[in-house]
PDB file of N, CA and C in Angstrom:
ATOM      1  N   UNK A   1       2.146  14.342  -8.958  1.00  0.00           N
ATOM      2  CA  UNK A   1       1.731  12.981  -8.681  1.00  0.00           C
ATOM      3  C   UNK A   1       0.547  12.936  -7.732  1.00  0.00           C
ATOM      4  N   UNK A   2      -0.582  13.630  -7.823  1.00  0.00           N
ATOM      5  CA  UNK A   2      -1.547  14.210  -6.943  1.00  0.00           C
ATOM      6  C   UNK A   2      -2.062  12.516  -7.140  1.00  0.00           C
ATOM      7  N   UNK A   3      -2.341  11.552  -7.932  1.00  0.00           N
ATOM      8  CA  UNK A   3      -2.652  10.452  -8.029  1.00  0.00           C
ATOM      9  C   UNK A   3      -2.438   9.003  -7.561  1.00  0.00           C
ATOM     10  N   UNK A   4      -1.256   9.614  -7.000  1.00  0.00           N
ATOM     11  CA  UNK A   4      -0.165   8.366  -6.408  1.00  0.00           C
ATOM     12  C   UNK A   4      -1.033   7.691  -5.239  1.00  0.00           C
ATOM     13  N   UNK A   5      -1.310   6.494  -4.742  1.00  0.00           N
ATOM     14  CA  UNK A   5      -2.051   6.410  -4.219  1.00  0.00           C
ATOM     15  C   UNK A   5      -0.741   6.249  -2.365  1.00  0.00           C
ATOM     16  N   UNK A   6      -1.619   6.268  -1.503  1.00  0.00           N
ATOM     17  CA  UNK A   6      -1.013   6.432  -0.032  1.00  0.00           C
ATOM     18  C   UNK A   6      -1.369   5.309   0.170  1.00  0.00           C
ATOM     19  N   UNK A   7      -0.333   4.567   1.273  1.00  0.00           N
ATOM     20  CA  UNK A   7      -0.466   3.603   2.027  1.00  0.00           C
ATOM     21  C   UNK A   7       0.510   3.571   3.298  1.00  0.00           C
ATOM     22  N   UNK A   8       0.149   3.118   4.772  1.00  0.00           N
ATOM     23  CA  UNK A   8       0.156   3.525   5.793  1.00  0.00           C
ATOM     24  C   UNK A   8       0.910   1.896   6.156  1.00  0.00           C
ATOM     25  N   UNK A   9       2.171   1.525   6.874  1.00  0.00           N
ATOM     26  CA  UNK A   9       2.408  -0.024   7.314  1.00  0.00           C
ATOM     27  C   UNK A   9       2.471   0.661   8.892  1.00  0.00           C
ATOM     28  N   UNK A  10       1.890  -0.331   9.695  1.00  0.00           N
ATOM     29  CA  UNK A  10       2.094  -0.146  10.814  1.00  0.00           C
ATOM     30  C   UNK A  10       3.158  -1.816  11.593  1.00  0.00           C
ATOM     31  N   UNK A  11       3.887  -1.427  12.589  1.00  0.00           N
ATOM     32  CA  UNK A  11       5.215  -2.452  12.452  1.00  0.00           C
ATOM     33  C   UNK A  11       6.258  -2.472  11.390  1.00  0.00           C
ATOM     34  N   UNK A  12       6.703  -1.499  11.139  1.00  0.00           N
ATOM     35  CA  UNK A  12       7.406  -1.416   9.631  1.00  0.00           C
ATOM     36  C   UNK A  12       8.869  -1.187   9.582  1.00  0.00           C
ATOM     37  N   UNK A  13       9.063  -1.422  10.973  1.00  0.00           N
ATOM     38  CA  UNK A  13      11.020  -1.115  11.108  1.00  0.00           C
ATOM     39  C   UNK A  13      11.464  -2.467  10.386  1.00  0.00           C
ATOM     40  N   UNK A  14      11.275  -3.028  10.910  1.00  0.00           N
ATOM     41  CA  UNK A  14      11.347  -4.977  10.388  1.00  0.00           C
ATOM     42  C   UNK A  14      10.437  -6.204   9.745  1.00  0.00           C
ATOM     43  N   UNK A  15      11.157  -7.233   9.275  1.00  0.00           N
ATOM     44  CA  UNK A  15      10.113  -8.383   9.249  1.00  0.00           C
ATOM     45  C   UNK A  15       9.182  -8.241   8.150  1.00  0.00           C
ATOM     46  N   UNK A  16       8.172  -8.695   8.507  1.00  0.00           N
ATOM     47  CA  UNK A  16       7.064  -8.435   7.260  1.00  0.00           C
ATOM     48  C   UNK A  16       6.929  -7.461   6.963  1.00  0.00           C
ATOM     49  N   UNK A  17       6.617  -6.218   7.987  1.00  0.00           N
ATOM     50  CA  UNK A  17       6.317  -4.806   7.945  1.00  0.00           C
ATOM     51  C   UNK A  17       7.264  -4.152   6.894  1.00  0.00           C
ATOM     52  N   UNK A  18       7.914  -4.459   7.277  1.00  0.00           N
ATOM     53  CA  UNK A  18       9.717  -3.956   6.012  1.00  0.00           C
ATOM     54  C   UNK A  18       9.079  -4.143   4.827  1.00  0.00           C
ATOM     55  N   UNK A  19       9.260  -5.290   4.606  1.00  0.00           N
ATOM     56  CA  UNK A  19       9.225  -6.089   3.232  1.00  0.00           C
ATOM     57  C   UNK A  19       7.623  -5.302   2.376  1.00  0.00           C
ATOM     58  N   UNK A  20       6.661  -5.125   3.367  1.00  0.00           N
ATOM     59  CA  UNK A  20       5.263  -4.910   2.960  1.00  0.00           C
ATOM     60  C   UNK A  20       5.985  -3.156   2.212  1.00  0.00           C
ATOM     61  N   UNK A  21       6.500  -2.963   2.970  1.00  0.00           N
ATOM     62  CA  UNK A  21       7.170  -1.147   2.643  1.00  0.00           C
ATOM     63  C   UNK A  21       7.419  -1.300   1.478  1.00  0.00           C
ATOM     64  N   UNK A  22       8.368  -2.251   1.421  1.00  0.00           N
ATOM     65  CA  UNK A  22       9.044  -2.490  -0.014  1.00  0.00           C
ATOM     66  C   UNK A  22       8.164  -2.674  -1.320  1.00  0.00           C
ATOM     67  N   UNK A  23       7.420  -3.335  -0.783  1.00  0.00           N
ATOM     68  CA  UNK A  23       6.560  -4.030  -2.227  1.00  0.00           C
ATOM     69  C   UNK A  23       5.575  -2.328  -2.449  1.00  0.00           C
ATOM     70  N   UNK A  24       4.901  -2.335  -1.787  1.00  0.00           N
ATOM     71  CA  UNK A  24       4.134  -1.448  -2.106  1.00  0.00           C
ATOM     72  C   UNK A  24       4.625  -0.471  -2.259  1.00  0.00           C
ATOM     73  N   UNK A  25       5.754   0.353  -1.910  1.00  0.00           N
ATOM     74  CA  UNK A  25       6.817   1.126  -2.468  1.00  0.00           C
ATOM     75  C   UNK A  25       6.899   1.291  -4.079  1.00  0.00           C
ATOM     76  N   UNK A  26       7.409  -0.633  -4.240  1.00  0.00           N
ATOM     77  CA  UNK A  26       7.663  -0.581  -6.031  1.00  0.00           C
ATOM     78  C   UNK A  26       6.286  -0.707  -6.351  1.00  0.00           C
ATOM     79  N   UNK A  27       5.353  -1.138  -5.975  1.00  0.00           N
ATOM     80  CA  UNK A  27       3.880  -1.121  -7.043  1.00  0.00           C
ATOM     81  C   UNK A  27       3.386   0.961  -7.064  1.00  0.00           C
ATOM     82  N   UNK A  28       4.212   1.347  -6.708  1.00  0.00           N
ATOM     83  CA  UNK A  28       3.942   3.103  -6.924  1.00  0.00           C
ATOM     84  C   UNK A  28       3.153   3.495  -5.752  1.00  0.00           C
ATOM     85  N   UNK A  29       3.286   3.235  -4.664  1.00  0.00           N
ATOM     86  CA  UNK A  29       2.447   3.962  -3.422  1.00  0.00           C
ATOM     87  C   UNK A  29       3.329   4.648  -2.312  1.00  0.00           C
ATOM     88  N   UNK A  30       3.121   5.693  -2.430  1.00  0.00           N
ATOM     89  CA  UNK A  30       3.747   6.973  -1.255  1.00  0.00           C
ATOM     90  C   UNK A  30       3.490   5.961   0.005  1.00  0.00           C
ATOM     91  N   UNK A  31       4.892   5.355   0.695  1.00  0.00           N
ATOM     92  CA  UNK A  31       4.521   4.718   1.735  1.00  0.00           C
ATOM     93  C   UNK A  31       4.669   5.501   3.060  1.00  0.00           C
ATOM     94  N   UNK A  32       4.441   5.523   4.322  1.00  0.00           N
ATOM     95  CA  UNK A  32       4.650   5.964   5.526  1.00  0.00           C
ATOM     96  C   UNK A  32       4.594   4.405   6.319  1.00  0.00           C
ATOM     97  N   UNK A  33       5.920   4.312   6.881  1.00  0.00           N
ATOM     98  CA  UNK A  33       6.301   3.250   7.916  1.00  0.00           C
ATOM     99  C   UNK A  33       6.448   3.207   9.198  1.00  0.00           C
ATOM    100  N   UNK A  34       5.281   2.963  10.157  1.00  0.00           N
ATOM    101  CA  UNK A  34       5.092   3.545  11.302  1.00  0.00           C
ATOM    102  C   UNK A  34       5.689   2.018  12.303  1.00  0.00           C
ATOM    103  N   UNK A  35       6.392   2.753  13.218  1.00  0.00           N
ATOM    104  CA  UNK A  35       7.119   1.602  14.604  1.00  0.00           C
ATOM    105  C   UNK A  35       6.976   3.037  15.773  1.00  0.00           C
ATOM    106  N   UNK A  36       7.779   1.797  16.744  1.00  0.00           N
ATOM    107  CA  UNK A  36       7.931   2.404  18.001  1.00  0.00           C
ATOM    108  C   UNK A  36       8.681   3.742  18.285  1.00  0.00           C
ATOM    109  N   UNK A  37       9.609   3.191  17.307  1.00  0.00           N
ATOM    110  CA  UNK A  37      11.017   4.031  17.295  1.00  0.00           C
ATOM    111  C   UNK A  37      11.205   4.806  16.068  1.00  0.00           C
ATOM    112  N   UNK A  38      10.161   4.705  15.228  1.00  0.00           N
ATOM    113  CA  UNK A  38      10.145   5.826  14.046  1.00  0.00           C
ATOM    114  C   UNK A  38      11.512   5.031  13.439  1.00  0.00           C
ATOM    115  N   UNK A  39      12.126   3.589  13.451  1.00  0.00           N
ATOM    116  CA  UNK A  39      13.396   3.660  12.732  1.00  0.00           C
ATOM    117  C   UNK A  39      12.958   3.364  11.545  1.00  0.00           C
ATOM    118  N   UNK A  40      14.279   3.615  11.054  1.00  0.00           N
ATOM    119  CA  UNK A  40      14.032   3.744   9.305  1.00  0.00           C
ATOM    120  C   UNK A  40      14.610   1.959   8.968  1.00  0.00           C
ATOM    121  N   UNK A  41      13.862   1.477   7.990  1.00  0.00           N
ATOM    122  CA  UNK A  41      14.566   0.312   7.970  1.00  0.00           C
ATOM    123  C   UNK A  41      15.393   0.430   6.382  1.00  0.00           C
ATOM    124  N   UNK A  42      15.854  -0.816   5.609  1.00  0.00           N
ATOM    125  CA  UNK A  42      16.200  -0.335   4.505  1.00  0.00           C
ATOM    126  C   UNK A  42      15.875  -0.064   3.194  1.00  0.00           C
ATOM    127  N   UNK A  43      14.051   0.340   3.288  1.00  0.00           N
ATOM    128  CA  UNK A  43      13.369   1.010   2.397  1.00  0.00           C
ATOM    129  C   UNK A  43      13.418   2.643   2.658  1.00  0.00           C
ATOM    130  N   UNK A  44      14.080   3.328   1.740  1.00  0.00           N
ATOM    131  CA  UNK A  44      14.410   4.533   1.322  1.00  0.00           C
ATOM    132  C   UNK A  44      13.735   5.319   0.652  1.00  0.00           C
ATOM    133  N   UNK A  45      12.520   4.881   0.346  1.00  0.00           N
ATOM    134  CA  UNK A  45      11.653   5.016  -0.655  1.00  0.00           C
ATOM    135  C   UNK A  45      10.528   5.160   0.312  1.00  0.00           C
ATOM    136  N   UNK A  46      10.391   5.085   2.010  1.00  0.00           N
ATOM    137  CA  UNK A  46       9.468   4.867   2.958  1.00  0.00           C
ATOM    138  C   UNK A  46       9.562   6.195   3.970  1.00  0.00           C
ATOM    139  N   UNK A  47       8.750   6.759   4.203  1.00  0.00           N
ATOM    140  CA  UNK A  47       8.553   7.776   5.137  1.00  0.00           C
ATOM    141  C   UNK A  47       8.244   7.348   6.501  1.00  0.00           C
ATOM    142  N   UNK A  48       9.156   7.134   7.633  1.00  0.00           N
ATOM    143  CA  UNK A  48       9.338   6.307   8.231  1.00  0.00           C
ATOM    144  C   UNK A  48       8.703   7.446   9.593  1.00  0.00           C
ATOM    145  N   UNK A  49       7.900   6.996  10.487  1.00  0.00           N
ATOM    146  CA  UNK A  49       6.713   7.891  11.601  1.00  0.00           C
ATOM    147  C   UNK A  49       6.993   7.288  13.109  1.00  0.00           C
ATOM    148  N   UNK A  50       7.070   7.385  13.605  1.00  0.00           N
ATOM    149  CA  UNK A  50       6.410   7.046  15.175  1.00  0.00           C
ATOM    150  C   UNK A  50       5.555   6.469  15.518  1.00  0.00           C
ATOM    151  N   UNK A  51       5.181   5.133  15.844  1.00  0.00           N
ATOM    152  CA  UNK A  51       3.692   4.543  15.814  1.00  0.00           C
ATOM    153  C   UNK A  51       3.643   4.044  16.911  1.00  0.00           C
ATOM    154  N   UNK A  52       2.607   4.072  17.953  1.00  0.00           N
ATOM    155  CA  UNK A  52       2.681   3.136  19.003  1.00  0.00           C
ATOM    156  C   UNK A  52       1.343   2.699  19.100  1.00  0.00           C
ATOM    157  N   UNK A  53       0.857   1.891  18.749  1.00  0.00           N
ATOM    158  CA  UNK A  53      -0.355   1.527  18.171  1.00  0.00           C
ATOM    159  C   UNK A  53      -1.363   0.999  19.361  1.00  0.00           C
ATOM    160  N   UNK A  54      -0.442   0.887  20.877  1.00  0.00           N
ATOM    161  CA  UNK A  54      -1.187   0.779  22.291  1.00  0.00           C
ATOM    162  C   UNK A  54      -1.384   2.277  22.547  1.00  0.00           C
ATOM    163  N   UNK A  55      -1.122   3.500  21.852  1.00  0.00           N
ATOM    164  CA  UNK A  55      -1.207   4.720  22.602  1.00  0.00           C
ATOM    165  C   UNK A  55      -2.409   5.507  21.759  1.00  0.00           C
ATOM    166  N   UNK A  56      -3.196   5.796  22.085  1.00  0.00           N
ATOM    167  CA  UNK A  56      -4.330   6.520  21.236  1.00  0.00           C
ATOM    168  C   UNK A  56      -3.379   8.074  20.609  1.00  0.00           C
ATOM    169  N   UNK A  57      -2.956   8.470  21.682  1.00  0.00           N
ATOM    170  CA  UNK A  57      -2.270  10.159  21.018  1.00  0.00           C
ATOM    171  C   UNK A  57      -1.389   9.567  20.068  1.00  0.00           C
ATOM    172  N   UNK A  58      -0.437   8.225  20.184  1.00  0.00           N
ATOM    173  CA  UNK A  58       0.791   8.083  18.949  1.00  0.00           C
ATOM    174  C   UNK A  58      -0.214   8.054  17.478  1.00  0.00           C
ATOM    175  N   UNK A  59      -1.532   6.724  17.677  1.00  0.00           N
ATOM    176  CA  UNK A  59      -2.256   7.196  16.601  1.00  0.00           C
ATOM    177  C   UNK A  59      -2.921   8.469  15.940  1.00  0.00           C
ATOM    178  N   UNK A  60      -3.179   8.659  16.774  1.00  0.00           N
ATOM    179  CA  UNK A  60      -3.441  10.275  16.493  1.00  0.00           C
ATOM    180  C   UNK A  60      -2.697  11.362  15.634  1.00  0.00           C
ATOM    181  N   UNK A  61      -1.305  11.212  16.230  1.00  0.00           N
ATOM    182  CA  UNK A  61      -0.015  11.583  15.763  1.00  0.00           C
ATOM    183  C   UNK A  61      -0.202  11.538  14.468  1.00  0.00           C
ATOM    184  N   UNK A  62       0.099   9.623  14.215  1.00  0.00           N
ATOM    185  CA  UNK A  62       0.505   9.766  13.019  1.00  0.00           C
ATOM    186  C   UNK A  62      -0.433   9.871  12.191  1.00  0.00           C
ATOM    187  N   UNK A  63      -1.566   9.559  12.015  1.00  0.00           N
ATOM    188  CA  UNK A  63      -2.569   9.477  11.105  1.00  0.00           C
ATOM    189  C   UNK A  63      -2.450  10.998  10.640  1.00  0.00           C
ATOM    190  N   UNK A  64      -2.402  12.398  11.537  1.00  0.00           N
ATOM    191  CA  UNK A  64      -2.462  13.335  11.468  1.00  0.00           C
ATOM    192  C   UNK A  64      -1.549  13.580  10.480  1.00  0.00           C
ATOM    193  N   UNK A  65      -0.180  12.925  10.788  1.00  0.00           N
ATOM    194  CA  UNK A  65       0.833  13.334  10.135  1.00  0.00           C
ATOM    195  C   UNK A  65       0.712  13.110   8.682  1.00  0.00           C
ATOM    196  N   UNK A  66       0.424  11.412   8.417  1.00  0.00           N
ATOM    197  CA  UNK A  66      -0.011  11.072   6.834  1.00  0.00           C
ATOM    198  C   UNK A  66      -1.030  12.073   6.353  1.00  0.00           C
ATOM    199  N   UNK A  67      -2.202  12.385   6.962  1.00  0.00           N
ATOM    200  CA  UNK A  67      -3.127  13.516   6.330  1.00  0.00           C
ATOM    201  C   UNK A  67      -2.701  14.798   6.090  1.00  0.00           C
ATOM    202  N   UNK A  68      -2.129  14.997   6.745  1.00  0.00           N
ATOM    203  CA  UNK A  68      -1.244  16.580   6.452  1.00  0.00           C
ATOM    204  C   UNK A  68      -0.241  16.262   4.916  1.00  0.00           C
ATOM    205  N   UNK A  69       0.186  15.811   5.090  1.00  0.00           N
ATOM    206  CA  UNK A  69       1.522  15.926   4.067  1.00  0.00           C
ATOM    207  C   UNK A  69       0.940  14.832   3.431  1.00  0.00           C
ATOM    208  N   UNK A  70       0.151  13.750   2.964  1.00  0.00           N
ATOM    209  CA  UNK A  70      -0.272  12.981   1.455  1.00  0.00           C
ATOM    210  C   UNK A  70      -1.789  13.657   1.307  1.00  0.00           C
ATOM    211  N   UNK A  71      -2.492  14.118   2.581  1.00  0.00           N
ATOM    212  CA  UNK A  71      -3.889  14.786   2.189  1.00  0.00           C
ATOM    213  C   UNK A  71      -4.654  13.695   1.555  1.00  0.00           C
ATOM    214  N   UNK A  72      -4.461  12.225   2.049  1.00  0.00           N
ATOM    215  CA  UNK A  72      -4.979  10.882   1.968  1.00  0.00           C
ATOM    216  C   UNK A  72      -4.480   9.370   2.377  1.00  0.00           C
ATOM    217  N   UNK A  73      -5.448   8.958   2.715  1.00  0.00           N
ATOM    218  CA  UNK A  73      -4.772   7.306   2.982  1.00  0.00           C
ATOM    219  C   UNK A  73      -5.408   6.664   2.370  1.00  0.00           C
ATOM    220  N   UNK A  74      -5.190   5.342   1.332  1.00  0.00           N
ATOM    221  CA  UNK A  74      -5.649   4.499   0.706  1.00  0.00           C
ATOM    222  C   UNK A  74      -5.862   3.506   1.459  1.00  0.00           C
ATOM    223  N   UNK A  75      -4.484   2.827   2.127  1.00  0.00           N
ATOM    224  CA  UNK A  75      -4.177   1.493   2.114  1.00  0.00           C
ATOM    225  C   UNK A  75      -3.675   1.370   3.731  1.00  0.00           C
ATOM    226  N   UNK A  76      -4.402   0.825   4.396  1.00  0.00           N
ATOM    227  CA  UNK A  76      -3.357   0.011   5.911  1.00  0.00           C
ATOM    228  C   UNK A  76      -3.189  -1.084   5.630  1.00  0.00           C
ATOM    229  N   UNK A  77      -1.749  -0.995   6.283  1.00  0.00           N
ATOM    230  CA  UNK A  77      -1.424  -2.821   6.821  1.00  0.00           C
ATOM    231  C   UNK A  77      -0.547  -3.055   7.851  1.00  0.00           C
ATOM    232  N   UNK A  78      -2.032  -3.559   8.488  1.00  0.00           N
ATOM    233  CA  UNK A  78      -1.772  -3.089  10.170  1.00  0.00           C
ATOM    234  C   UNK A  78      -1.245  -4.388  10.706  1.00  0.00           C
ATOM    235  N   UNK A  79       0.580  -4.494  10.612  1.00  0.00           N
ATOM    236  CA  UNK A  79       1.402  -5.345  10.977  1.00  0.00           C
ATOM    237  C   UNK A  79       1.581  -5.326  12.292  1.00  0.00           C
ATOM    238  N   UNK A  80       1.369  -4.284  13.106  1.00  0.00           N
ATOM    239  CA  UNK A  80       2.330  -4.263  14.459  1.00  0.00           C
ATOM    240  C   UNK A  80       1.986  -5.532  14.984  1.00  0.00           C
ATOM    241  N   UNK A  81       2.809  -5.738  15.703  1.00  0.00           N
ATOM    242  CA  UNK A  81       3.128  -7.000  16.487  1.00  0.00           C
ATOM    243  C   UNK A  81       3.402  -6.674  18.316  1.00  0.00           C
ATOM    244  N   UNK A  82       3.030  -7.753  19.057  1.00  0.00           N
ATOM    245  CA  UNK A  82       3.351  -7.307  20.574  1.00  0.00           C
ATOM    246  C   UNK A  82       3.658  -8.398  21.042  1.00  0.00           C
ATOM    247  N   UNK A  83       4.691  -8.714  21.689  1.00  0.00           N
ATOM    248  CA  UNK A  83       5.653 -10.323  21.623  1.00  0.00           C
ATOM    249  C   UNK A  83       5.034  -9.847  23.686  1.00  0.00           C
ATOM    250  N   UNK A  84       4.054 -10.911  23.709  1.00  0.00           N
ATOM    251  CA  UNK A  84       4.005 -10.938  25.124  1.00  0.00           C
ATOM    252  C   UNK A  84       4.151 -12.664  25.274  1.00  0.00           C
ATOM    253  N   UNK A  85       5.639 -13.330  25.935  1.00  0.00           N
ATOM    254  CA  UNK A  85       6.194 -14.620  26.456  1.00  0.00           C
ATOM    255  C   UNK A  85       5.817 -14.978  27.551  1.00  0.00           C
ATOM    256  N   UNK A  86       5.818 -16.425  27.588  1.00  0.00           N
ATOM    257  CA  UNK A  86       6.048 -17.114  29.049  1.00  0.00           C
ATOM    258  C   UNK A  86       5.069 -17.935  28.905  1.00  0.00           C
ATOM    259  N   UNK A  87       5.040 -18.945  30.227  1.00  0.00           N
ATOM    260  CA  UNK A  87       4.151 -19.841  30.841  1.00  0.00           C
ATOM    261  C   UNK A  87       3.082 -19.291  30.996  1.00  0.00           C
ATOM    262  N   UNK A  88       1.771 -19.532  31.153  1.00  0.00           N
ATOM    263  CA  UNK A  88       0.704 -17.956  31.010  1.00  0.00           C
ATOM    264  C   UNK A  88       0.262 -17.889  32.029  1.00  0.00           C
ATOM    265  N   UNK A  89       0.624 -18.852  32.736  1.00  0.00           N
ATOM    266  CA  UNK A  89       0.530 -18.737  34.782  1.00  0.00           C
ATOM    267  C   UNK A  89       1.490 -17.711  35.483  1.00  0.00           C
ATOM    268  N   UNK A  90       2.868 -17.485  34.263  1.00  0.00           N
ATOM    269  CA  UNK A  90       3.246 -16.337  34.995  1.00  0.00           C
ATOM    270  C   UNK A  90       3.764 -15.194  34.394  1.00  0.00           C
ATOM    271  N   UNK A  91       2.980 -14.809  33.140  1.00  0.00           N
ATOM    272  CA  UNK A  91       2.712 -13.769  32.751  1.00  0.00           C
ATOM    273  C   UNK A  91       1.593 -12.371  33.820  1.00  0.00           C
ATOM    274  N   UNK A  92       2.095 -11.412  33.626  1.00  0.00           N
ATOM    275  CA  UNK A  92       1.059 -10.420  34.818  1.00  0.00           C
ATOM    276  C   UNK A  92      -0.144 -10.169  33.617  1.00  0.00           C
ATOM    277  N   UNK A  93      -0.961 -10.240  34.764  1.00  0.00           N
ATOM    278  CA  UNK A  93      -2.735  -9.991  33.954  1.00  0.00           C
ATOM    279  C   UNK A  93      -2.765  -8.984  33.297  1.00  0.00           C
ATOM    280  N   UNK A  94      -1.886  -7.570  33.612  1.00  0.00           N
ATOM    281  CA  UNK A  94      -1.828  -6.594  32.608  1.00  0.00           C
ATOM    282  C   UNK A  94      -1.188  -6.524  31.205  1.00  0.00           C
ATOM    283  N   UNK A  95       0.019  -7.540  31.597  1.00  0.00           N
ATOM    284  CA  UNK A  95       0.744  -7.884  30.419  1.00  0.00           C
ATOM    285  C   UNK A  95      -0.307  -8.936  29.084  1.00  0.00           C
ATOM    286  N   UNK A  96      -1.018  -9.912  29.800  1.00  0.00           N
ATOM    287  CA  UNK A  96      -1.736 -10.413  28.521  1.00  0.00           C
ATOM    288  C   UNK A  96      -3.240  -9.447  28.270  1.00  0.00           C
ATOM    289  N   UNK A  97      -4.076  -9.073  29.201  1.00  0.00           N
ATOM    290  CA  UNK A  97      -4.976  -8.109  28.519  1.00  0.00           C
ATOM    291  C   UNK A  97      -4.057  -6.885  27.328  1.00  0.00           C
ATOM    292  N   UNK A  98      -3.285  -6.148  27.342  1.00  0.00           N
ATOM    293  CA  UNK A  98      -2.457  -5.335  26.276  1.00  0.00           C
ATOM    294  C   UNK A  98      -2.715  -6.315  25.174  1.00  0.00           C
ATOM    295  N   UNK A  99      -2.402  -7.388  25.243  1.00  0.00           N
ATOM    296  CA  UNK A  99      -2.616  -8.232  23.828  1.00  0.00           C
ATOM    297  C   UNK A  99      -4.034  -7.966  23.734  1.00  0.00           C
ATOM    298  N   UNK A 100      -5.298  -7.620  23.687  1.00  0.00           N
ATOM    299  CA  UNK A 100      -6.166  -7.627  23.303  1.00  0.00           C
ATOM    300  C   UNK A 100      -6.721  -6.262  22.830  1.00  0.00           C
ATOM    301  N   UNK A 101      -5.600  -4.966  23.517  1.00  0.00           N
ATOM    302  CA  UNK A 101      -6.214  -3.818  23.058  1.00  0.00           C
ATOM    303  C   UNK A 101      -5.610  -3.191  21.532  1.00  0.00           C
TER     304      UNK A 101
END
């Protein structure tokens, strides 16, 4: 299946990220499902990675990892999500700049 095409979800334990696994799963694409926690959600059909998408080495990681073992990436879908709450007077200044990196 040297043809199969690769695709990469980033946020993919849950939620949209899941579901995105899924679909592109059944349209025939070798998926890799990258989160915090590397969990597996209930696409079985998903090669589930380590992603921490604030850490340059986690990217690193994984990108490395998809290139090694598919020896290509087609497709991102760069879901991650970063739930930063509150009044924004008392959120800490480090906590809302992270939303921008």
């Amino acid at each position: 299946m040297a043809d199969r095409r690769v695709a990469l979800v980033t946020g993919a334990s849950s939620g949209i990220g899941e579901a995105t696994d899924a679909r592109l799963a059944a349209a025939g694409f070798r998926v890799f499902g990258g989160s915090r926690n590397g969990s597996a959600g209930r696409g079985a059909a998903v090669e589930h990675l380590v992603l921490d998408v604030r850490d340059d080495a986690s990217v690193r990681d994984c990108i490395g990892h998809v290139l090694r073992a598919a020896r290509r990436l087609d497709a991102l879908a760069n879901n991650a999500g970063y739930l930063c709450a509150g009044a924004v007077e008392e959120v800490p200044a480090a906590e809302a700049q992270a939303q921008f990196k």
